[in-house]
PDB file of N, CA and C in Angstrom:
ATOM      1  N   UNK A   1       0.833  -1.170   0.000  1.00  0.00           N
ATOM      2  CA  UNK A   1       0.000   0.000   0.000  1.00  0.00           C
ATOM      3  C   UNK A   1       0.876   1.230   0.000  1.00  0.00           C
ATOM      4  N   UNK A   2       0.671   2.407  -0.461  1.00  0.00           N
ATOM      5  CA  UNK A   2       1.171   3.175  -0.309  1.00  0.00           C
ATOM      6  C   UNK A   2       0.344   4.916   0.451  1.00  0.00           C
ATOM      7  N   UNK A   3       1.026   4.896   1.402  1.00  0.00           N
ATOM      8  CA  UNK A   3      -0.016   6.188   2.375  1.00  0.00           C
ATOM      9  C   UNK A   3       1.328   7.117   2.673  1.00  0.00           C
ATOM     10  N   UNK A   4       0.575   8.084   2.295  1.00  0.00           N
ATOM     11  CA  UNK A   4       1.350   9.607   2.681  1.00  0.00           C
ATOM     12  C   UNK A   4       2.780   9.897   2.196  1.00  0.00           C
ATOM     13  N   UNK A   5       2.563   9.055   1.298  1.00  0.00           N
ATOM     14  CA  UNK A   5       3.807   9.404   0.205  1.00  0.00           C
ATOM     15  C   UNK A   5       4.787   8.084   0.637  1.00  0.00           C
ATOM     16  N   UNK A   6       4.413   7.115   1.718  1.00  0.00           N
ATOM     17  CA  UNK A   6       5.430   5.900   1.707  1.00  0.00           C
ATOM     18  C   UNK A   6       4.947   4.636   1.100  1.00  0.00           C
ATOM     19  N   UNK A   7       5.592   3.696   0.526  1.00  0.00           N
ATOM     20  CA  UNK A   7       5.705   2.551  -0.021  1.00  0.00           C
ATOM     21  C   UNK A   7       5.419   1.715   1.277  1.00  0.00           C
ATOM     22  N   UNK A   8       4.265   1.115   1.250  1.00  0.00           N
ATOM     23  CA  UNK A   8       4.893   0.000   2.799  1.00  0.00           C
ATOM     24  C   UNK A   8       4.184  -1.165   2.509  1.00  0.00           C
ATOM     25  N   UNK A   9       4.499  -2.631   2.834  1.00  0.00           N
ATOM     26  CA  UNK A   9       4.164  -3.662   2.546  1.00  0.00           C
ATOM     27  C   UNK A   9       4.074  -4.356   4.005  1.00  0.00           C
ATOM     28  N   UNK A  10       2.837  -4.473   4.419  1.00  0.00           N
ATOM     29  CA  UNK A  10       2.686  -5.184   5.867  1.00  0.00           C
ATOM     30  C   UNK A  10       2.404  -6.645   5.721  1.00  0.00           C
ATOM     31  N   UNK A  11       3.368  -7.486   6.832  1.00  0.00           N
ATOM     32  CA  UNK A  11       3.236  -9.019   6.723  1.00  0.00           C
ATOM     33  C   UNK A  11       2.504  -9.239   7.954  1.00  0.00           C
ATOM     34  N   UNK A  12       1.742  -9.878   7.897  1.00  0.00           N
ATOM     35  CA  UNK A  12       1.481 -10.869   9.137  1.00  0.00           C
ATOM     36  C   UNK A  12       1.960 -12.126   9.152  1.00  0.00           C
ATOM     37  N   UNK A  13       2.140 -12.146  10.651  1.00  0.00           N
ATOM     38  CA  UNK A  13       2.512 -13.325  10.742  1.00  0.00           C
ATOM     39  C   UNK A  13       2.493 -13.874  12.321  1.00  0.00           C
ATOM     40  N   UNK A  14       2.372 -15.218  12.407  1.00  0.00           N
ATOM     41  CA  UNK A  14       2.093 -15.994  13.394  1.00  0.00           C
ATOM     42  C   UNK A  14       3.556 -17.103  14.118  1.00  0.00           C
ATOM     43  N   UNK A  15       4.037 -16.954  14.762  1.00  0.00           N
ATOM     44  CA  UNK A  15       5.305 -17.790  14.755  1.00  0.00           C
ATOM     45  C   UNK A  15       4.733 -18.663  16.385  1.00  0.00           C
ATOM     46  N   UNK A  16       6.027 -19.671  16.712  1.00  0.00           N
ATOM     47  CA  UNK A  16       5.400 -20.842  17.723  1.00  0.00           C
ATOM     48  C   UNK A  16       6.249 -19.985  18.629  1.00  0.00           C
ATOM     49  N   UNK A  17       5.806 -20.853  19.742  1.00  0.00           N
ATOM     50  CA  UNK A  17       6.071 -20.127  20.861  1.00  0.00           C
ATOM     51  C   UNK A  17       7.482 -20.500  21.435  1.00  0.00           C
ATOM     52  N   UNK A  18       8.278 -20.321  22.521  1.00  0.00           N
ATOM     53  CA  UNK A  18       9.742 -21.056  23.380  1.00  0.00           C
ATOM     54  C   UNK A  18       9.615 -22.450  22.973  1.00  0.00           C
ATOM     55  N   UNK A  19       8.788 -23.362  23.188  1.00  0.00           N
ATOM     56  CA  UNK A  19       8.924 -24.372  23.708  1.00  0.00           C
ATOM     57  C   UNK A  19       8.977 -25.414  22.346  1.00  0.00           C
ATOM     58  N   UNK A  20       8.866 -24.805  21.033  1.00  0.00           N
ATOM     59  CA  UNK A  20       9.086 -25.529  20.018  1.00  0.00           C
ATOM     60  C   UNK A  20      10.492 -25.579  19.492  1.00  0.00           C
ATOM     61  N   UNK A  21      10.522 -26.726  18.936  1.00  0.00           N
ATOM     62  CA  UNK A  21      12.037 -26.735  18.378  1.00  0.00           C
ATOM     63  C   UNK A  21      12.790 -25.751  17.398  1.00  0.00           C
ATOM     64  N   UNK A  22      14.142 -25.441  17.564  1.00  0.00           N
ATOM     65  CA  UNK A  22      15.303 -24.714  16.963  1.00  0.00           C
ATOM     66  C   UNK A  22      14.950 -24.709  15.338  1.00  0.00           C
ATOM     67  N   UNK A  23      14.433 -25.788  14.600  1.00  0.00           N
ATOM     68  CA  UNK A  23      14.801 -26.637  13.507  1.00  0.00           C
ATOM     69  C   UNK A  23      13.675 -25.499  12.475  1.00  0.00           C
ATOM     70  N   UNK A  24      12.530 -25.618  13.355  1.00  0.00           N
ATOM     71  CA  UNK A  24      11.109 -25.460  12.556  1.00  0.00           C
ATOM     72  C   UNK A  24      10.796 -23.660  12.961  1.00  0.00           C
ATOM     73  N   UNK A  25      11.631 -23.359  13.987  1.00  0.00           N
ATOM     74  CA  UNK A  25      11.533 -21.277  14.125  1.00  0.00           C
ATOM     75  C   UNK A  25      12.706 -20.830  13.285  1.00  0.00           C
ATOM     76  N   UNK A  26      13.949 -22.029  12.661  1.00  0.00           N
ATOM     77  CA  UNK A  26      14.647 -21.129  11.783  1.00  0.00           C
ATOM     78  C   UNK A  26      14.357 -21.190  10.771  1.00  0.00           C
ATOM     79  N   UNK A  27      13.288 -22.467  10.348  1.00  0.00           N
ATOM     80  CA  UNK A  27      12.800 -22.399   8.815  1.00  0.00           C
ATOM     81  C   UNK A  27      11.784 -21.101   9.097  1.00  0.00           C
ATOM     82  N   UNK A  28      11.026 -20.899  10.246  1.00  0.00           N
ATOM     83  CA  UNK A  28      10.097 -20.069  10.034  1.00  0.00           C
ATOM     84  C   UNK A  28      10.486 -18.513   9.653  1.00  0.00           C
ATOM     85  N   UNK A  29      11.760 -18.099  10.381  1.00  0.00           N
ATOM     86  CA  UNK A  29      12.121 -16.884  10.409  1.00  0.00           C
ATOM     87  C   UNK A  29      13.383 -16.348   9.375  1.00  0.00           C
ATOM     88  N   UNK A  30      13.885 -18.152   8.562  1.00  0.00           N
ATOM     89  CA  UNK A  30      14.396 -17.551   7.320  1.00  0.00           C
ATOM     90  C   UNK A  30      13.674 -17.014   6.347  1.00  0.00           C
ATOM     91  N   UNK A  31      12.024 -17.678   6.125  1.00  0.00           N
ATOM     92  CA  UNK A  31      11.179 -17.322   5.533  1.00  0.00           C
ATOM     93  C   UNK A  31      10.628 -15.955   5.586  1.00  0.00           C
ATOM     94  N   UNK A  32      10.437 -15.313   6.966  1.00  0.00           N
ATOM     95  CA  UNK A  32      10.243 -14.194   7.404  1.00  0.00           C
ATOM     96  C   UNK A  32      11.159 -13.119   6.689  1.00  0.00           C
ATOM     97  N   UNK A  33      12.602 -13.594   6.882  1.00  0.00           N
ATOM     98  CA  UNK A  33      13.610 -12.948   6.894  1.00  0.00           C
ATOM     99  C   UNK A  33      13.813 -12.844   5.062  1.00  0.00           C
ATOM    100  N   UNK A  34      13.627 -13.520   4.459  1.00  0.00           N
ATOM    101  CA  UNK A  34      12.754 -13.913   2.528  1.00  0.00           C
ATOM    102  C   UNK A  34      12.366 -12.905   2.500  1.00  0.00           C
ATOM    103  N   UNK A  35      10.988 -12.413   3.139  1.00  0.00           N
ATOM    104  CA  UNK A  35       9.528 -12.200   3.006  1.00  0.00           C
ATOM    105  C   UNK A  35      10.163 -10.552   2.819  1.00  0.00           C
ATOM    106  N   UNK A  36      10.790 -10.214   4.056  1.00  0.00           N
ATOM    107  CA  UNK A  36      11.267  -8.614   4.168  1.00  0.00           C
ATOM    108  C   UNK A  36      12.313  -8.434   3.198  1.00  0.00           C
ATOM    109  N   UNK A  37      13.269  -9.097   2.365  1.00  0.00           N
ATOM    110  CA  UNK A  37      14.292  -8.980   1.907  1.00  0.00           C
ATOM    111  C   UNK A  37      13.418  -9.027   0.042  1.00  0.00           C
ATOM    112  N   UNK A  38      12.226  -9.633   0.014  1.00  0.00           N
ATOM    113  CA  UNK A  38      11.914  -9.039  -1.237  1.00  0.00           C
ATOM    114  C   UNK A  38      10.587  -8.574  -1.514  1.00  0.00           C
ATOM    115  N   UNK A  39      10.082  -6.995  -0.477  1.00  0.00           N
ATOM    116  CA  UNK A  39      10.231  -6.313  -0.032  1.00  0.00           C
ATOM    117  C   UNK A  39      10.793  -5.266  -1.433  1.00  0.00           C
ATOM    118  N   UNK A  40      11.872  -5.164  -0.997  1.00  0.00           N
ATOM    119  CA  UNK A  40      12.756  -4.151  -1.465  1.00  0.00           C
ATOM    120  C   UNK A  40      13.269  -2.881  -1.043  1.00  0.00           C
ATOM    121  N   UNK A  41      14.320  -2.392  -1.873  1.00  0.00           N
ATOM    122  CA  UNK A  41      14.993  -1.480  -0.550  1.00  0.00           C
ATOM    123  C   UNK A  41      13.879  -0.535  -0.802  1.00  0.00           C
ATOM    124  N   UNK A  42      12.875  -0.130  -2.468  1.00  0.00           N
ATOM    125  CA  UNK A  42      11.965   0.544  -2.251  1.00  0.00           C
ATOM    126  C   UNK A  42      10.538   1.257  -1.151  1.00  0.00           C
ATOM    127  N   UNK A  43      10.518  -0.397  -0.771  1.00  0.00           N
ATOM    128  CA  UNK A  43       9.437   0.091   0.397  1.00  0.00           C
ATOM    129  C   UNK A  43       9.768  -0.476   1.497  1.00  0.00           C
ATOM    130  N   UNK A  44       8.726   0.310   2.450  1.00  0.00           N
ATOM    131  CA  UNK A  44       8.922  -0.306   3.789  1.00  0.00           C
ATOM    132  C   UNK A  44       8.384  -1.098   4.441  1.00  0.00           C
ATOM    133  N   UNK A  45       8.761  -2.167   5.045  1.00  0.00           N
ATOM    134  CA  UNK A  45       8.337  -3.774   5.658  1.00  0.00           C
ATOM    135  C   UNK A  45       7.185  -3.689   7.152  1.00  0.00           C
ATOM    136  N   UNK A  46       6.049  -3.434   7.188  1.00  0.00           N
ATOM    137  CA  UNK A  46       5.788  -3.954   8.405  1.00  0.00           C
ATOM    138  C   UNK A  46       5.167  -4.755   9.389  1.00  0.00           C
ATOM    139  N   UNK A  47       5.719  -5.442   9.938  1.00  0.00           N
ATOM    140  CA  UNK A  47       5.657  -6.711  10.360  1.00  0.00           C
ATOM    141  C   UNK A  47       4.299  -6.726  11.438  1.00  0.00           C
ATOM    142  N   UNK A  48       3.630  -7.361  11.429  1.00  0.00           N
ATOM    143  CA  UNK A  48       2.413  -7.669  12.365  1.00  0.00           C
ATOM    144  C   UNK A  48       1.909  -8.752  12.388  1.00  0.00           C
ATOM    145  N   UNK A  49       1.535  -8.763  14.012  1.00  0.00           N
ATOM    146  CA  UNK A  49       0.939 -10.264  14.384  1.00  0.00           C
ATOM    147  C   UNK A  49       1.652 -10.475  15.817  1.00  0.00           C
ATOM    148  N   UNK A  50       1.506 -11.970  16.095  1.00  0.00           N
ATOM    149  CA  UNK A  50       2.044 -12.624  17.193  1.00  0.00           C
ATOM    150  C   UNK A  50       2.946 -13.231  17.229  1.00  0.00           C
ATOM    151  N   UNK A  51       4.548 -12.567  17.445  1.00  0.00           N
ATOM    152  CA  UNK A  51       5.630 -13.087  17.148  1.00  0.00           C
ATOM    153  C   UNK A  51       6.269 -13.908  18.337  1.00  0.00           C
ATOM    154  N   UNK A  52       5.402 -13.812  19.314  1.00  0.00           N
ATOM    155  CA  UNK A  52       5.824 -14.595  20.460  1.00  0.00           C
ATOM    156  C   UNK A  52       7.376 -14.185  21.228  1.00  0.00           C
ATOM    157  N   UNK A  53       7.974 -12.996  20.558  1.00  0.00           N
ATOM    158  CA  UNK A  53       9.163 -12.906  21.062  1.00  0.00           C
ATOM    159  C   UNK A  53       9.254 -10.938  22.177  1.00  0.00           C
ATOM    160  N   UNK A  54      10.121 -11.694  22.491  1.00  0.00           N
ATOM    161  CA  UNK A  54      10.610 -10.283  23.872  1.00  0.00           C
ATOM    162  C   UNK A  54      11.549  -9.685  23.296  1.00  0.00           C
ATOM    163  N   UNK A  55      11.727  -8.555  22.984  1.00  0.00           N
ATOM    164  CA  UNK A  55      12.875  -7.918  22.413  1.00  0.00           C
ATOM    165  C   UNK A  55      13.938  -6.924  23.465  1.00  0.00           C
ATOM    166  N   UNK A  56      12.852  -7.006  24.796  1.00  0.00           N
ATOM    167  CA  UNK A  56      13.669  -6.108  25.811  1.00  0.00           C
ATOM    168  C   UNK A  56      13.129  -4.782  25.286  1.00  0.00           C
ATOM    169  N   UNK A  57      14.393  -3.967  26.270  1.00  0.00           N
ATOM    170  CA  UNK A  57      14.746  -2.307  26.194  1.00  0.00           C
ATOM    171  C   UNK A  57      15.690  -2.409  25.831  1.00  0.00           C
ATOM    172  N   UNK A  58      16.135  -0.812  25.113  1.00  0.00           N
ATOM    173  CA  UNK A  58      17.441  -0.399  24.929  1.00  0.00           C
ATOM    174  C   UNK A  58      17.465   1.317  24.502  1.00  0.00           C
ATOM    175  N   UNK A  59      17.651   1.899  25.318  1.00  0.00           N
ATOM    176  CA  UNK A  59      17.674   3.252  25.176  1.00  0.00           C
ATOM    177  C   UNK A  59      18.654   3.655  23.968  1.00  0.00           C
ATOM    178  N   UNK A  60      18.034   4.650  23.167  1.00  0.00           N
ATOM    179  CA  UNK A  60      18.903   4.684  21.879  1.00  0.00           C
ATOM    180  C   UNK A  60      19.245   3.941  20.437  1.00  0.00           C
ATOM    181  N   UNK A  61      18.733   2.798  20.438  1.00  0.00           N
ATOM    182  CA  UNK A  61      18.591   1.534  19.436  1.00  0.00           C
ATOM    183  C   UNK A  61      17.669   2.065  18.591  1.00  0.00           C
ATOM    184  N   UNK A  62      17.805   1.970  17.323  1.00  0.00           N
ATOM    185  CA  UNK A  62      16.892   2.372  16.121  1.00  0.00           C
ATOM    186  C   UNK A  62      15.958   0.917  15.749  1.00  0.00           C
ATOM    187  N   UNK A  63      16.165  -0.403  16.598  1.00  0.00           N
ATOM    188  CA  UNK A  63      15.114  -1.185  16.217  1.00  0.00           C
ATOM    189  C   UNK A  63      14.582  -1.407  17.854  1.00  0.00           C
ATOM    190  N   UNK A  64      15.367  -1.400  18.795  1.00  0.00           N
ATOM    191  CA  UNK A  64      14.823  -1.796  20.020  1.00  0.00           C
ATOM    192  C   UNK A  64      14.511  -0.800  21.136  1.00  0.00           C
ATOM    193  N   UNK A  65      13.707   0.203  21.260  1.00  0.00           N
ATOM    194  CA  UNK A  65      13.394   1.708  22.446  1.00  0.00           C
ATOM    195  C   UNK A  65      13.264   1.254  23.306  1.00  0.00           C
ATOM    196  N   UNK A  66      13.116   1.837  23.953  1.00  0.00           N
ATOM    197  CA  UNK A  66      12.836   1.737  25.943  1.00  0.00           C
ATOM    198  C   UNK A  66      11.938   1.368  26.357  1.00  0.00           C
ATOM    199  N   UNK A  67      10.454   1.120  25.421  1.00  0.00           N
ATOM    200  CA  UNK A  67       9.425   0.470  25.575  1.00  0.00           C
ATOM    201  C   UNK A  67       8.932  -0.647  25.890  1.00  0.00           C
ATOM    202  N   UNK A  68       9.945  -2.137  26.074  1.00  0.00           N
ATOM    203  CA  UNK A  68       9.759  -3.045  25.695  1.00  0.00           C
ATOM    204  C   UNK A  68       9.667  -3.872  27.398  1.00  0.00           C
ATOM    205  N   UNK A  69       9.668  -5.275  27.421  1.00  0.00           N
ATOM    206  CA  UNK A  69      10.201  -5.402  28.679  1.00  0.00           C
ATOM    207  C   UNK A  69      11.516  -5.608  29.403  1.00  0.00           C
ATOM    208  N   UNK A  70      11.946  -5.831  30.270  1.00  0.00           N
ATOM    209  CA  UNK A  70      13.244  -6.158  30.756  1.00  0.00           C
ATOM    210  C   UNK A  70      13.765  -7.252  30.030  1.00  0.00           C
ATOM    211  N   UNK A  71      13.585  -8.589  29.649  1.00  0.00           N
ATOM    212  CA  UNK A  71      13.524  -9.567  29.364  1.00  0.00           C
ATOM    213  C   UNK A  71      13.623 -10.214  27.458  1.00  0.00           C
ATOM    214  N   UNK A  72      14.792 -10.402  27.384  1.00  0.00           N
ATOM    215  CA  UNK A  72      14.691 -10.595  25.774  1.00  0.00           C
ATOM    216  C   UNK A  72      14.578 -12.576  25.468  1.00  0.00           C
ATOM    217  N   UNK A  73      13.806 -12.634  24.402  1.00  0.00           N
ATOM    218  CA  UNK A  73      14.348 -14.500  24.476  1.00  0.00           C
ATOM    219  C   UNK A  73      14.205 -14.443  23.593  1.00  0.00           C
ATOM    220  N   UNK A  74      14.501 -16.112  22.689  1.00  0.00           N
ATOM    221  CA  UNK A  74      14.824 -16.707  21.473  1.00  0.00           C
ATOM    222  C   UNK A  74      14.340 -15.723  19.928  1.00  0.00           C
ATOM    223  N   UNK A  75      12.934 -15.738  20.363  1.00  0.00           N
ATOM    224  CA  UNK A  75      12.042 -15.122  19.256  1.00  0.00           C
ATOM    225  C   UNK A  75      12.088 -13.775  18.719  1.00  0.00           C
ATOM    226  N   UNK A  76      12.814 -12.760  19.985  1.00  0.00           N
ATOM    227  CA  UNK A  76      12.899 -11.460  20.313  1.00  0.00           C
ATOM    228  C   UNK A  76      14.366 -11.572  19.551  1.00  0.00           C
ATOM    229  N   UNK A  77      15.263 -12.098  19.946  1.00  0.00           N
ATOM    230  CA  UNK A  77      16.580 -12.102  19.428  1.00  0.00           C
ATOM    231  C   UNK A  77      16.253 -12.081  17.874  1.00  0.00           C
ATOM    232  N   UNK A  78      15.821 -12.889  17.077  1.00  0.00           N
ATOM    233  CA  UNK A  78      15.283 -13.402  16.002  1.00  0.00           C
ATOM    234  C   UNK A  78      14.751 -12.300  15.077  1.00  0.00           C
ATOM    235  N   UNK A  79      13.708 -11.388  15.602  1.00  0.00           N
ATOM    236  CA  UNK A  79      13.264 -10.748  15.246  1.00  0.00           C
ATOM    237  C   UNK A  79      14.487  -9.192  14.797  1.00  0.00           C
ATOM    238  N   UNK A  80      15.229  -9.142  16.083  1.00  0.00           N
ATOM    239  CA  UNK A  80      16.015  -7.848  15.928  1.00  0.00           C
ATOM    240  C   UNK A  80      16.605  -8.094  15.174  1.00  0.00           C
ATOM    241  N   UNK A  81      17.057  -8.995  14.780  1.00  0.00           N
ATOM    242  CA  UNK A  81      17.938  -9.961  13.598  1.00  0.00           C
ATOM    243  C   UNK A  81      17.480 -10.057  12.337  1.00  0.00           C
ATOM    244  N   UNK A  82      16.016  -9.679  12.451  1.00  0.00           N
ATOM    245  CA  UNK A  82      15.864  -8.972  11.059  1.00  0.00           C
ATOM    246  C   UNK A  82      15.349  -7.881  10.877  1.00  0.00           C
TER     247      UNK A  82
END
């Protein structure tokens, strides 16, 4: 879609939670990581849904603000990672 003069392409998406295996969240989030990469550098990616992940705080970070909780895990890592 494009609003207010930006290009943006929103994904949803649904990912498993901690307790599923390594094997089947990196097929999920190479796919993810696909999904934003063609995309293009033209527009902008945004991601929505239930990603099941904690990304924490970080004062100053252009993907991670001060908003978040104390607490980062698997999914959260994952995500900043793309």
């Amino acid at each position: 879609m494009n609003m207010w003069g930006y290009k943006l392409t929103i994904i949803g998406i649904y990912t498993l939670n901690e307790d599923n295996g390594g094997i089947v969240k990196y097929e999920i989030f190479a796919h993810l990581n696909e999904e934003t990469v063609n995309c293009g550098s033209g527009r902008q990616p945004i991601l929505m849904g239930d990603m099941n992940g904690r990304t924490g705080r970080k004062n100053g970070n252009t993907v991670v603000d001060n908003f978040g909780e104390d607490r980062v895990n698997d999914n959260g890592e994952r995500l900043i990672e793309i």
